[in-house]
N, C-alpha and C. Protein backbone atom coordinates (compact mmCIF):
# COMPACT_ATOMS: atom_id res chain seq x y z
N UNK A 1 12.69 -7.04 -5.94
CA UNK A 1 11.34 -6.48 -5.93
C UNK A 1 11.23 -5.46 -4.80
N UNK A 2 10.53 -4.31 -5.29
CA UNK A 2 10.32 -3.34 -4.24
C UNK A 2 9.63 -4.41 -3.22
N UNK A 3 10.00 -3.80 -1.74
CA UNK A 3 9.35 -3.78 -0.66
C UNK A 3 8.05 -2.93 -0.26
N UNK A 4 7.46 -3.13 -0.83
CA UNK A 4 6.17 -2.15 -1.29
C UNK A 4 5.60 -1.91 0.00
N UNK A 5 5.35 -3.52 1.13
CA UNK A 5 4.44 -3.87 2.15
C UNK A 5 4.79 -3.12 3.23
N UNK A 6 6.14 -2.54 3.21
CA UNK A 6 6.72 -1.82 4.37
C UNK A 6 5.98 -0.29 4.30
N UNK A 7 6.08 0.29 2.84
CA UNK A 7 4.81 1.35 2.65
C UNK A 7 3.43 1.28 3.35
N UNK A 8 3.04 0.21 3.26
CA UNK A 8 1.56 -0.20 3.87
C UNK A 8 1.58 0.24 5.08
N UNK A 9 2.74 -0.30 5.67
CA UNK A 9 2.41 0.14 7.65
C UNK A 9 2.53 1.44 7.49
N UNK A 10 4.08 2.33 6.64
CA UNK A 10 4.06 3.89 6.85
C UNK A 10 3.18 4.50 6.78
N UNK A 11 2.17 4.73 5.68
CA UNK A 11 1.32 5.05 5.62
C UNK A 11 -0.01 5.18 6.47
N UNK A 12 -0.05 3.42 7.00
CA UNK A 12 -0.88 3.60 8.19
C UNK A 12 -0.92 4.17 9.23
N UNK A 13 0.60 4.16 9.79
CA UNK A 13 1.16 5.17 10.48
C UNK A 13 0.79 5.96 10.72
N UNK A 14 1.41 7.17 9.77
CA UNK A 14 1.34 8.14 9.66
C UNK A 14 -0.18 8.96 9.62
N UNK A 15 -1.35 7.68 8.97
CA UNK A 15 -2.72 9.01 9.54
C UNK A 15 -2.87 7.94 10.26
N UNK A 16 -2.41 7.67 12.11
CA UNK A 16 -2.42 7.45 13.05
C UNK A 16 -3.83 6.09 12.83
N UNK A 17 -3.70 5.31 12.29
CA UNK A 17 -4.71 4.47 12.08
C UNK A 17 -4.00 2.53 12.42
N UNK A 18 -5.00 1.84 13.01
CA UNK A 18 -4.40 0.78 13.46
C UNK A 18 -4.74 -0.39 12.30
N UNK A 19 -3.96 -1.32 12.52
CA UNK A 19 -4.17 -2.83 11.47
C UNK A 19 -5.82 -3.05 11.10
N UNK A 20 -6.73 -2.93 12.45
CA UNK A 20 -8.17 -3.28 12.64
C UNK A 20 -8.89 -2.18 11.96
N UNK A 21 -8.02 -0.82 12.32
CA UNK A 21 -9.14 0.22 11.19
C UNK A 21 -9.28 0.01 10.12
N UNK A 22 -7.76 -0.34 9.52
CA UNK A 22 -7.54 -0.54 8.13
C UNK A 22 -8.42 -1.99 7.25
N UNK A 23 -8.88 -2.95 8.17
CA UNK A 23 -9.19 -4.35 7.82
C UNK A 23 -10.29 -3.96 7.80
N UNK A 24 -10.69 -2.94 8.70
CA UNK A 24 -12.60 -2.76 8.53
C UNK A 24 -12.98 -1.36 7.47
N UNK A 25 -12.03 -0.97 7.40
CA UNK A 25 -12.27 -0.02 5.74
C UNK A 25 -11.97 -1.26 4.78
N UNK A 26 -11.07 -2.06 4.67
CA UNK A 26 -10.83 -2.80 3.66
C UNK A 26 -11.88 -3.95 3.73
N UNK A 27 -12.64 -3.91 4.15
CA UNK A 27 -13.41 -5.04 4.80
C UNK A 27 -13.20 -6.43 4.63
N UNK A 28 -11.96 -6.74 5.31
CA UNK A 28 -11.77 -8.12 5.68
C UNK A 28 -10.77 -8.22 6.91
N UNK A 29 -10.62 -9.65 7.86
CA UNK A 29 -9.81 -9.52 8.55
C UNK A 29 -8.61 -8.89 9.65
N UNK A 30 -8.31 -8.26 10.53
CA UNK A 30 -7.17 -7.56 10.52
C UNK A 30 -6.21 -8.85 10.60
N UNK A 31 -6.27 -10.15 10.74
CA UNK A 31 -4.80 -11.03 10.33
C UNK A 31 -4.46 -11.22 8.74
N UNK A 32 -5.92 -11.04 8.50
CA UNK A 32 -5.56 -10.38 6.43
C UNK A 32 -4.80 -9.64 6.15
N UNK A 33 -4.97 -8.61 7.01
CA UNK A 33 -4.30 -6.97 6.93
C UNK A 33 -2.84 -7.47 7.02
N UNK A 34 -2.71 -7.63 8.13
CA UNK A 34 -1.50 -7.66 8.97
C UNK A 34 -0.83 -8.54 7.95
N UNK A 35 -0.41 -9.78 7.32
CA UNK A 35 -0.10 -10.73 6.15
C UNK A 35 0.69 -9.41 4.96
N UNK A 36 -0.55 -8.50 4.60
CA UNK A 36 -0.36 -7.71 3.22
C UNK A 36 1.11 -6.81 3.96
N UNK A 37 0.95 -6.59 5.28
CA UNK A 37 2.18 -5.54 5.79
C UNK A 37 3.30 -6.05 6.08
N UNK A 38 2.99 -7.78 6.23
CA UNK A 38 4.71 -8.03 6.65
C UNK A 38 5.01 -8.95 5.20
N UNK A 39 4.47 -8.54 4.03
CA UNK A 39 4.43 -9.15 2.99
C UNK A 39 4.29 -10.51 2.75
N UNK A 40 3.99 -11.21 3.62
CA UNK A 40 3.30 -12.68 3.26
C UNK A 40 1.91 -12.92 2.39
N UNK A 41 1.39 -11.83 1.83
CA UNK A 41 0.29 -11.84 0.82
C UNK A 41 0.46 -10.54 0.14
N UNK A 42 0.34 -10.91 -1.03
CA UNK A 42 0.02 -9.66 -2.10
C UNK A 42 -1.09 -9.42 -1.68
N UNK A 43 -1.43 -7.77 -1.76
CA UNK A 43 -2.64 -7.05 -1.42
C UNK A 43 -3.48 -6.70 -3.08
N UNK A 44 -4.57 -7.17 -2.77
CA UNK A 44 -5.40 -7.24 -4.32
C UNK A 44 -4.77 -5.59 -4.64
N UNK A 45 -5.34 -5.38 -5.65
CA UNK A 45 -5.54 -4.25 -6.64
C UNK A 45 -6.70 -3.12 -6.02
N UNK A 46 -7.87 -4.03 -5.78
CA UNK A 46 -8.70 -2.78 -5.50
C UNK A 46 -8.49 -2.53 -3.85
N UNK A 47 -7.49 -3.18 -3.00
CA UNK A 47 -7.28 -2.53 -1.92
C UNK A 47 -6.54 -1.25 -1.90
N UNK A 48 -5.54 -1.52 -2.94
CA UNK A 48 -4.71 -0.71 -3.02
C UNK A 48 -4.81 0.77 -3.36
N UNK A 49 -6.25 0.74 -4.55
CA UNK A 49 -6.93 1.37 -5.01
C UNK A 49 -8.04 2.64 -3.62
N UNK A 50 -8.05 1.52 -3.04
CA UNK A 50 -9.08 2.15 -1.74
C UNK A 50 -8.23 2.67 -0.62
N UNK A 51 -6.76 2.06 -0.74
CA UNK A 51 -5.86 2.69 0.39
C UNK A 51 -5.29 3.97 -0.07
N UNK A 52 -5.20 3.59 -1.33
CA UNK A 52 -4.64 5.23 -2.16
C UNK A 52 -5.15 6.75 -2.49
N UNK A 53 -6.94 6.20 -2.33
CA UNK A 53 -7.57 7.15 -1.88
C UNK A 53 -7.87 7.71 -0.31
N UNK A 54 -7.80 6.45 0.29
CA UNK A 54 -7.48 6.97 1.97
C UNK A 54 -6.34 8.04 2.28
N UNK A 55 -5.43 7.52 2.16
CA UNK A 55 -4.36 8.43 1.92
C UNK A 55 -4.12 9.78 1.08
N UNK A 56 -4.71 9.69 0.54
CA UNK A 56 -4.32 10.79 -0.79
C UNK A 56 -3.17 10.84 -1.42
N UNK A 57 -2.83 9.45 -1.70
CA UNK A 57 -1.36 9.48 -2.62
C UNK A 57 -1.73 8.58 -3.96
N UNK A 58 -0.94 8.45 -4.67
CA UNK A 58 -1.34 7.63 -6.33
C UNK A 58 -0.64 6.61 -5.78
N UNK A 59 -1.34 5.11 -6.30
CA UNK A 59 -0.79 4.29 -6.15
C UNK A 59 0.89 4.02 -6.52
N UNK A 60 1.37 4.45 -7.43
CA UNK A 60 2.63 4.49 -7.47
C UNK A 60 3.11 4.63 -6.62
N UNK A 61 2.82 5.72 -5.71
CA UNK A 61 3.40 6.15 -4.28
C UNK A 61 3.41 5.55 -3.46
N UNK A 62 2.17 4.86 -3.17
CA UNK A 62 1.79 3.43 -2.04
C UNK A 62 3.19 2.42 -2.47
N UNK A 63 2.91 2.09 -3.47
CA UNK A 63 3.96 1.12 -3.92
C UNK A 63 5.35 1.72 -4.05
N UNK A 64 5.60 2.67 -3.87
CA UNK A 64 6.95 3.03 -3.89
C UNK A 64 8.18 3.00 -5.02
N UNK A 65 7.10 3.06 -5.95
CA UNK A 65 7.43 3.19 -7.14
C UNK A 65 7.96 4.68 -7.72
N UNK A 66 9.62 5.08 -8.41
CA UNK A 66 9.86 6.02 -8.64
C UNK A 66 9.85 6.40 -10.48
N UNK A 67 9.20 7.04 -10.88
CA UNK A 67 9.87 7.03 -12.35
C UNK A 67 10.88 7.06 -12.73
N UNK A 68 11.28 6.08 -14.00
CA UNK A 68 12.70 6.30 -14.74
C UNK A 68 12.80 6.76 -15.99
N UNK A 69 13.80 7.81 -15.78
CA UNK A 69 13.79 8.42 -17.32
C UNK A 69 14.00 8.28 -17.97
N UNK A 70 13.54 8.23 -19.74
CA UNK A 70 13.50 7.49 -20.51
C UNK A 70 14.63 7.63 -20.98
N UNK A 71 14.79 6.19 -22.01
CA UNK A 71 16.60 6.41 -22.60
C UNK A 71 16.42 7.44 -23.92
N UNK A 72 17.50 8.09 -23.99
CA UNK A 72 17.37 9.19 -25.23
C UNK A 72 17.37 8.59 -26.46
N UNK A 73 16.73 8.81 -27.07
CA UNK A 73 16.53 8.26 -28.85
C UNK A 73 17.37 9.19 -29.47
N UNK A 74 18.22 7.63 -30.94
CA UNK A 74 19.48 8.41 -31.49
C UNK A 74 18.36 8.78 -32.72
């Protein structure tokens, strides 16, 4: 399984934002937060949804998900 949760921190990272910013946009917890980043909890759907617009990336991207190309039809 992708390591999706390791995305979570890059991202946070990168627009210079801490565990606590992120828990109070997501509005719950930052030991909630912190769980979804070292992957000890799946992060719901609509967080992901709300982090993906923080960011400006498609969730695919959050998740680290690459497309695969389809197999050729005989």
């Amino acid at each position: 399984m992708n390591s999706y949760f390791k995305n979570l921190k890059k991202f946070r990272e990168n627009a210079g934002l801490t565990q606590s910013d992120i828990a109070h946009i997501l509005q719950t917890r930052q030991e909630q937060y912190s769980k979804y980043e070292l992957g000890k909890r799946e992060i719901p759907v609509h967080h992901l949804i709300t982090l993906s617009i923080l960011y400006d990336v498609s969730v695919d991207e959050l998740l680290g998900l690459k497309r695969r190309p389809k197999k050729e039809q005989k």
